[in-house]
C-alpha atoms as a PDB file:
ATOM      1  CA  UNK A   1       0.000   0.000   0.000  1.00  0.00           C
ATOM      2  CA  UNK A   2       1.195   3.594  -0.862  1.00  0.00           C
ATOM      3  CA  UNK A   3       0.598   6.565   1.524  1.00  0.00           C
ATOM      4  CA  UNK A   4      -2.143   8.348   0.979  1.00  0.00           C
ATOM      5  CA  UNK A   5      -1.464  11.921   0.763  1.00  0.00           C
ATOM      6  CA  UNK A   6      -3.132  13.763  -1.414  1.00  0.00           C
ATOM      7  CA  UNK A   7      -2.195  16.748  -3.211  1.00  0.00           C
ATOM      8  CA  UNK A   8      -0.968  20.034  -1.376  1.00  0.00           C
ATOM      9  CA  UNK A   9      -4.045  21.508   0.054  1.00  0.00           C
ATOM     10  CA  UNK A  10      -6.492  19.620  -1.301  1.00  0.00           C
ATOM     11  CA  UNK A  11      -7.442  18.095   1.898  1.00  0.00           C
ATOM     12  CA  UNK A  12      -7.344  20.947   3.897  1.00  0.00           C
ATOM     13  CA  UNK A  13      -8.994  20.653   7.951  1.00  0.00           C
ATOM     14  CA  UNK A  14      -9.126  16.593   7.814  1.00  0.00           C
ATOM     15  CA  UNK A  15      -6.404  15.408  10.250  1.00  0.00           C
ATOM     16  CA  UNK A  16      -3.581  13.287   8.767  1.00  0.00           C
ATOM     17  CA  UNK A  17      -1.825  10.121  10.169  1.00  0.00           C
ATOM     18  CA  UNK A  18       1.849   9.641  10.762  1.00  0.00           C
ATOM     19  CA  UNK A  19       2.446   5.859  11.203  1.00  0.00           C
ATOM     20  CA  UNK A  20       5.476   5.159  13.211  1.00  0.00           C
ATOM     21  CA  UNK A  21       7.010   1.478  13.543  1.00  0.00           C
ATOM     22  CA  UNK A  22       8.865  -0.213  15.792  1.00  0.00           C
ATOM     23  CA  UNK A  23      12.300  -2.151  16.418  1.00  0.00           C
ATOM     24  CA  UNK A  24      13.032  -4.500  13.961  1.00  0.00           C
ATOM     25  CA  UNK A  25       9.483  -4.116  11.749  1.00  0.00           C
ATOM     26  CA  UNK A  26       8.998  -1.332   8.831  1.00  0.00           C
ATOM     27  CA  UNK A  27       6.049   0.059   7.759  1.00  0.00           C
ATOM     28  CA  UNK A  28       4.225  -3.167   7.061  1.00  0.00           C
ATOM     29  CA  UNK A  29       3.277  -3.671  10.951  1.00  0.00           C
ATOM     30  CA  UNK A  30      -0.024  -0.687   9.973  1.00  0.00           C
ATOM     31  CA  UNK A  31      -0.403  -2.789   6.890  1.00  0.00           C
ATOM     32  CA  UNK A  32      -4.006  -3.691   8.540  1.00  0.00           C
ATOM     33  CA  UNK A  33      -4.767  -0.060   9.047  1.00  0.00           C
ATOM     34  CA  UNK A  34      -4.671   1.117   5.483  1.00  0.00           C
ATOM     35  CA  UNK A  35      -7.842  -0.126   3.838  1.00  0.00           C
ATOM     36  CA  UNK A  36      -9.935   1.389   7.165  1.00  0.00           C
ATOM     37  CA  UNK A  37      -8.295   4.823   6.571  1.00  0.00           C
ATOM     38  CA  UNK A  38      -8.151   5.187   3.048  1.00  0.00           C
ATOM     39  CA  UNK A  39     -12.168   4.359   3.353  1.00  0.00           C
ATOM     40  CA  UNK A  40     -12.137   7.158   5.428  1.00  0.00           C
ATOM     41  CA  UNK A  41     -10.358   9.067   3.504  1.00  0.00           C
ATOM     42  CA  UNK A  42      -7.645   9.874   6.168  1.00  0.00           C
ATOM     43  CA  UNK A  43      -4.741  11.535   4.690  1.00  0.00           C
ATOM     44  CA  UNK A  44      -1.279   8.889   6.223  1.00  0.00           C
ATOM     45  CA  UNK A  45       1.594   8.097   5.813  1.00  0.00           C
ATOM     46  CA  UNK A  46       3.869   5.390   7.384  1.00  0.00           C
ATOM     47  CA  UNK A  47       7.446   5.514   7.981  1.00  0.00           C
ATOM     48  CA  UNK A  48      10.538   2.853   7.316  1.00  0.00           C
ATOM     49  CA  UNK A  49      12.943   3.859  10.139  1.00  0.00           C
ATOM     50  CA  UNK A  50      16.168   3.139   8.405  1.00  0.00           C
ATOM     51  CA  UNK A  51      18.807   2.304   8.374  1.00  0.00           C
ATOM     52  CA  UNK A  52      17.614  -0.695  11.067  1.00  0.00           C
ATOM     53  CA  UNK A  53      20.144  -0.920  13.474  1.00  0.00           C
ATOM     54  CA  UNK A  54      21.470   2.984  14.418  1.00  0.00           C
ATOM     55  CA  UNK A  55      21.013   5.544  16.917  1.00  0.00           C
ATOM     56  CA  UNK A  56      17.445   6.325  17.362  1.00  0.00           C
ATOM     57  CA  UNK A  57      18.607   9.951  16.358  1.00  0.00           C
ATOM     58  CA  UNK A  58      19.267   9.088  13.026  1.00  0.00           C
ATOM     59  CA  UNK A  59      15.518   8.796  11.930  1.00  0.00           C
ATOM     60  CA  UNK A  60      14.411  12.414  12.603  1.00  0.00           C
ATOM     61  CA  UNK A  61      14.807  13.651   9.134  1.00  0.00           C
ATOM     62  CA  UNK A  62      12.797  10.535   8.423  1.00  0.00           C
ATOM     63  CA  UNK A  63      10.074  11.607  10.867  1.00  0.00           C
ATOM     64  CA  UNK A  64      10.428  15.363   9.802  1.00  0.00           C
ATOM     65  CA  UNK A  65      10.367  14.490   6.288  1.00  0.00           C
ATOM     66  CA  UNK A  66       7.068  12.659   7.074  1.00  0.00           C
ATOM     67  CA  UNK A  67       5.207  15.004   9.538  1.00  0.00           C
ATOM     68  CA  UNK A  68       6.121  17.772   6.641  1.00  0.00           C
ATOM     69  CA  UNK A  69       4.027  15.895   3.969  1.00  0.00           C
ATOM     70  CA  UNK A  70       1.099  15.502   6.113  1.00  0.00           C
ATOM     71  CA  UNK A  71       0.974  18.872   7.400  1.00  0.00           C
ATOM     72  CA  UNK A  72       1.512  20.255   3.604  1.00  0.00           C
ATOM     73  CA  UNK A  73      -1.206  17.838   2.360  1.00  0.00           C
ATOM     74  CA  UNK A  74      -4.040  18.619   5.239  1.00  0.00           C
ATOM     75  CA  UNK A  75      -3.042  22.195   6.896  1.00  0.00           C
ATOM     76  CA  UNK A  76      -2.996  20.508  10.176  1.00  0.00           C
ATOM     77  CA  UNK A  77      -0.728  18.939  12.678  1.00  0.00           C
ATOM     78  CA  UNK A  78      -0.899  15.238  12.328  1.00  0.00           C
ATOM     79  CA  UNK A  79      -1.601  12.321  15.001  1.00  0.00           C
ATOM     80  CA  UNK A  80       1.447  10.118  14.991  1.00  0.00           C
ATOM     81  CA  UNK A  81       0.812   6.766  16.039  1.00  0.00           C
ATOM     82  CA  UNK A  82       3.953   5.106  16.984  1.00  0.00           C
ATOM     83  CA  UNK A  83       4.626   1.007  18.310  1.00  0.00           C
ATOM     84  CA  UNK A  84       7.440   0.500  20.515  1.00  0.00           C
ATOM     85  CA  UNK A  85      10.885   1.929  19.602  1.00  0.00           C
ATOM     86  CA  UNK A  86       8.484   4.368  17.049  1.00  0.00           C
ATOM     87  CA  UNK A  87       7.038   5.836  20.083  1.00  0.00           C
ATOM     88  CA  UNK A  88      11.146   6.462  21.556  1.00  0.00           C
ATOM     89  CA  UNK A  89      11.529   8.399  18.027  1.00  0.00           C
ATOM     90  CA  UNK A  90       8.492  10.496  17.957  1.00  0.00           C
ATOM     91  CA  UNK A  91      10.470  11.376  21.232  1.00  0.00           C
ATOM     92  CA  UNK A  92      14.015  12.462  19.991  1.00  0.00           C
ATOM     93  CA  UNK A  93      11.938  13.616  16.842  1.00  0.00           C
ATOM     94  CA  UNK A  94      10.045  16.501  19.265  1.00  0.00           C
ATOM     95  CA  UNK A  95      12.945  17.172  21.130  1.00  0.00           C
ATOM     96  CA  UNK A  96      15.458  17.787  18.122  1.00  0.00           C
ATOM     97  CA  UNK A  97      13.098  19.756  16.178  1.00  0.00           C
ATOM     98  CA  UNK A  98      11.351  21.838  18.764  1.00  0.00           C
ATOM     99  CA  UNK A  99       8.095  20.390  17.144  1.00  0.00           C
ATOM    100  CA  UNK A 100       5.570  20.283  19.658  1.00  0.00           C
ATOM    101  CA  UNK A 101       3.116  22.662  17.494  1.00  0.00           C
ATOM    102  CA  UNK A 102       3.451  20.470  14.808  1.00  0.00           C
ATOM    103  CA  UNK A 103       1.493  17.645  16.100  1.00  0.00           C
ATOM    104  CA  UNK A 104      -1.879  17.018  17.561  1.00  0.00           C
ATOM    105  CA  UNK A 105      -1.405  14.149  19.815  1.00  0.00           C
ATOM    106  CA  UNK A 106       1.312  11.376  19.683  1.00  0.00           C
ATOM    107  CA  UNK A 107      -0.422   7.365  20.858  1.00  0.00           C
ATOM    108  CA  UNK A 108       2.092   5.141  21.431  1.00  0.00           C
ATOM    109  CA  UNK A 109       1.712   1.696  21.488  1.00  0.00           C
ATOM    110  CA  UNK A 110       3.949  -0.382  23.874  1.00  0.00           C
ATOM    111  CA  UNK A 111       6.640   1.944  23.835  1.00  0.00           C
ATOM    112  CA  UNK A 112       9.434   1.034  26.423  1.00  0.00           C
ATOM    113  CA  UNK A 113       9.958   4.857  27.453  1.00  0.00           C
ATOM    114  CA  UNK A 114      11.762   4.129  30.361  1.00  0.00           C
ATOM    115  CA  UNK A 115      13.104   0.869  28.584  1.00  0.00           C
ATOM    116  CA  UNK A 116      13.044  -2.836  28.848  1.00  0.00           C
ATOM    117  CA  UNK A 117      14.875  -5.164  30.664  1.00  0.00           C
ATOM    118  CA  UNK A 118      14.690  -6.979  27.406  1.00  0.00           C
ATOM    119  CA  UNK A 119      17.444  -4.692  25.975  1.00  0.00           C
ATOM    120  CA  UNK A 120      19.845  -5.899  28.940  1.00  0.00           C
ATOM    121  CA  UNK A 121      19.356  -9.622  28.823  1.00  0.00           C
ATOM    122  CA  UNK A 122      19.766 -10.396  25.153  1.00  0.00           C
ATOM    123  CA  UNK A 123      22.848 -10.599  24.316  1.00  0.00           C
ATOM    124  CA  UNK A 124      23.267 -11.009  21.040  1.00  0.00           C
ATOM    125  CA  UNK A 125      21.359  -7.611  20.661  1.00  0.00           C
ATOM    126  CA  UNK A 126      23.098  -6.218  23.107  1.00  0.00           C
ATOM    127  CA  UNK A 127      25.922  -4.792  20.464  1.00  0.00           C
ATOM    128  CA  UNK A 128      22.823  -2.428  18.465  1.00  0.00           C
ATOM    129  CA  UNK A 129      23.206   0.874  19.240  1.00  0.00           C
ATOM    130  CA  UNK A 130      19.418   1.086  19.303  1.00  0.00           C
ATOM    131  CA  UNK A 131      19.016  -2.082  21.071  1.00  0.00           C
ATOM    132  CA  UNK A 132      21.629  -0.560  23.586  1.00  0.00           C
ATOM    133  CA  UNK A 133      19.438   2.742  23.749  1.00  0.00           C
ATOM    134  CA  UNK A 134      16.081   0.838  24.657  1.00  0.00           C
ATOM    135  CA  UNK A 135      17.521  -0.708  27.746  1.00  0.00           C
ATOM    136  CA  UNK A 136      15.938  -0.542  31.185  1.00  0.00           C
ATOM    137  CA  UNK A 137      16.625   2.933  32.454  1.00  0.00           C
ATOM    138  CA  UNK A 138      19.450   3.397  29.990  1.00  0.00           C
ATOM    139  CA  UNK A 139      21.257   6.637  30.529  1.00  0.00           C
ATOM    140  CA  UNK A 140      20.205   7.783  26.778  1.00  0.00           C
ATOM    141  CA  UNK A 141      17.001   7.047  27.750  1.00  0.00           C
ATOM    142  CA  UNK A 142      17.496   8.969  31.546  1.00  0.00           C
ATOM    143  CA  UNK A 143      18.799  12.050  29.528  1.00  0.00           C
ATOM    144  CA  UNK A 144      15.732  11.972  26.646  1.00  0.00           C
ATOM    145  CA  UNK A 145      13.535  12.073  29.884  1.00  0.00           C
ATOM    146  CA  UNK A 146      15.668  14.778  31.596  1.00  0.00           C
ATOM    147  CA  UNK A 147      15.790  17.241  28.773  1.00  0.00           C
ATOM    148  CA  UNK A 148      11.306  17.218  27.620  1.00  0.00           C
ATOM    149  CA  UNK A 149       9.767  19.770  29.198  1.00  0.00           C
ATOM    150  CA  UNK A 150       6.631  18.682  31.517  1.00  0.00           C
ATOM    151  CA  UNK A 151       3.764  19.913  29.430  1.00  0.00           C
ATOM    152  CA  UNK A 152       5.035  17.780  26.295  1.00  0.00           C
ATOM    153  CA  UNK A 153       3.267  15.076  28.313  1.00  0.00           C
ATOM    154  CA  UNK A 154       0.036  15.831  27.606  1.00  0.00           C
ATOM    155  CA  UNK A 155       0.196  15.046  23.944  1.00  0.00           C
ATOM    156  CA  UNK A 156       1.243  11.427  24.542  1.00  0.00           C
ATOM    157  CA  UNK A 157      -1.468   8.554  24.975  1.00  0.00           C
ATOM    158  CA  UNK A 158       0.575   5.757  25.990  1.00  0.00           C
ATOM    159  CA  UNK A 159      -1.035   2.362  25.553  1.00  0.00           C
ATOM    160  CA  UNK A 160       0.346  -1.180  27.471  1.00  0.00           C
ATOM    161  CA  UNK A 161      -0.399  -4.563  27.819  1.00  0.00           C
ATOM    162  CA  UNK A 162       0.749  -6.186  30.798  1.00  0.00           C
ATOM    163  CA  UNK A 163       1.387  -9.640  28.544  1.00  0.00           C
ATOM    164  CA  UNK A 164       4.092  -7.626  26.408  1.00  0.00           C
ATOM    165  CA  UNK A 165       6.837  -9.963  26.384  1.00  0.00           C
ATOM    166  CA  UNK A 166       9.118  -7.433  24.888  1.00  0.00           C
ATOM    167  CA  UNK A 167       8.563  -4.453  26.653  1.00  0.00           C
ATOM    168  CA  UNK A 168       9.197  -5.315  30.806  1.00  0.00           C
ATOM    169  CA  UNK A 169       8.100  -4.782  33.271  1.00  0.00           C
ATOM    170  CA  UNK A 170       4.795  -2.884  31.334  1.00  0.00           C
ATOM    171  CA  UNK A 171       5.391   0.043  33.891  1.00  0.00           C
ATOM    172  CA  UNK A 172       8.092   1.498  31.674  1.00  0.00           C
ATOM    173  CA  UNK A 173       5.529   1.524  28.820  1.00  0.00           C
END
């Protein structure tokens, strides 16, 4: 499935989608989604966070480069909808690009935003950089937290299931 974005303007005032994956996925995870919005005509578009295994910092231009098309297409700051190491990138995404006017609302989706002990006990993940970055109180992770202002909180819906096996313990989601 393409994004659906239509022409500059030409869906001005109807919110647009930013689809967000997570570690070790691409855009196929929302594959699901697409027929339901593009019924509804909802303007989205959803992200490959590449390359797969960097810094988490590296996929702002993708995110920018994304949130830029939907807000050209629709005249409005999107919702991003992000699942688990998307919702860590919205994050750094905000944070580098002082962007908290350009979105609505940000739901994240099992997003280990204070990490996962899963990060820590796998070692043969243990060498990714972003792997490294999602760990259980991490001090990338401890620094992220340290430099968002307070009020950037209440544009995040953060959903959990306490049978995630990847994200533990759920609190951190």
């Amino acid at each position: 499935f393409p994004d659906q974005i239509p022409a500059a303007n030409a869906r001005q005032g109807a919110r647009g989608i930013v689809l967000v994956h997570g570690f070790l996925c691409n855009r196929a995870v929302w594959t699901h989604w697409f027929p339901t919005l593009e019924a509804r005509q909802v303007p989205y578009c959803a992200v490959n966070l590449e390359p797969l295994f960097c810094s988490i910092e590296d996929y702002v231009p993708i995110l920018d480069a994304a949130v830029r098309r939907i807000e050209a297409a629709t005249g409005l700051a999107p919702l991003i909808v992000c699942h688990s190491m998307g919702g860590l990138a919205v994050r750094v995404w905000l944070q580098a690009m002082g962007a908290d006017q350009r979105v609505c609302r940000v739901v994240t989706i099992g997003t280990p935003h204070r990490g996962t002990v899963m990060g820590s006990e796998l070692p043969r993940l243990s060498w990714l950089i972003n792997a490294q970055q999602m760990r259980y109180m991490s001090p990338w992770l401890v620094a992220l937290a340290r430099q968002e202002p307070a009020d950037r909180r209440r544009k995040f819906l953060c959903y959990y299931s306490n049978c995630d096996n990847i994200v533990a313990p759920a609190s951190t989601a």
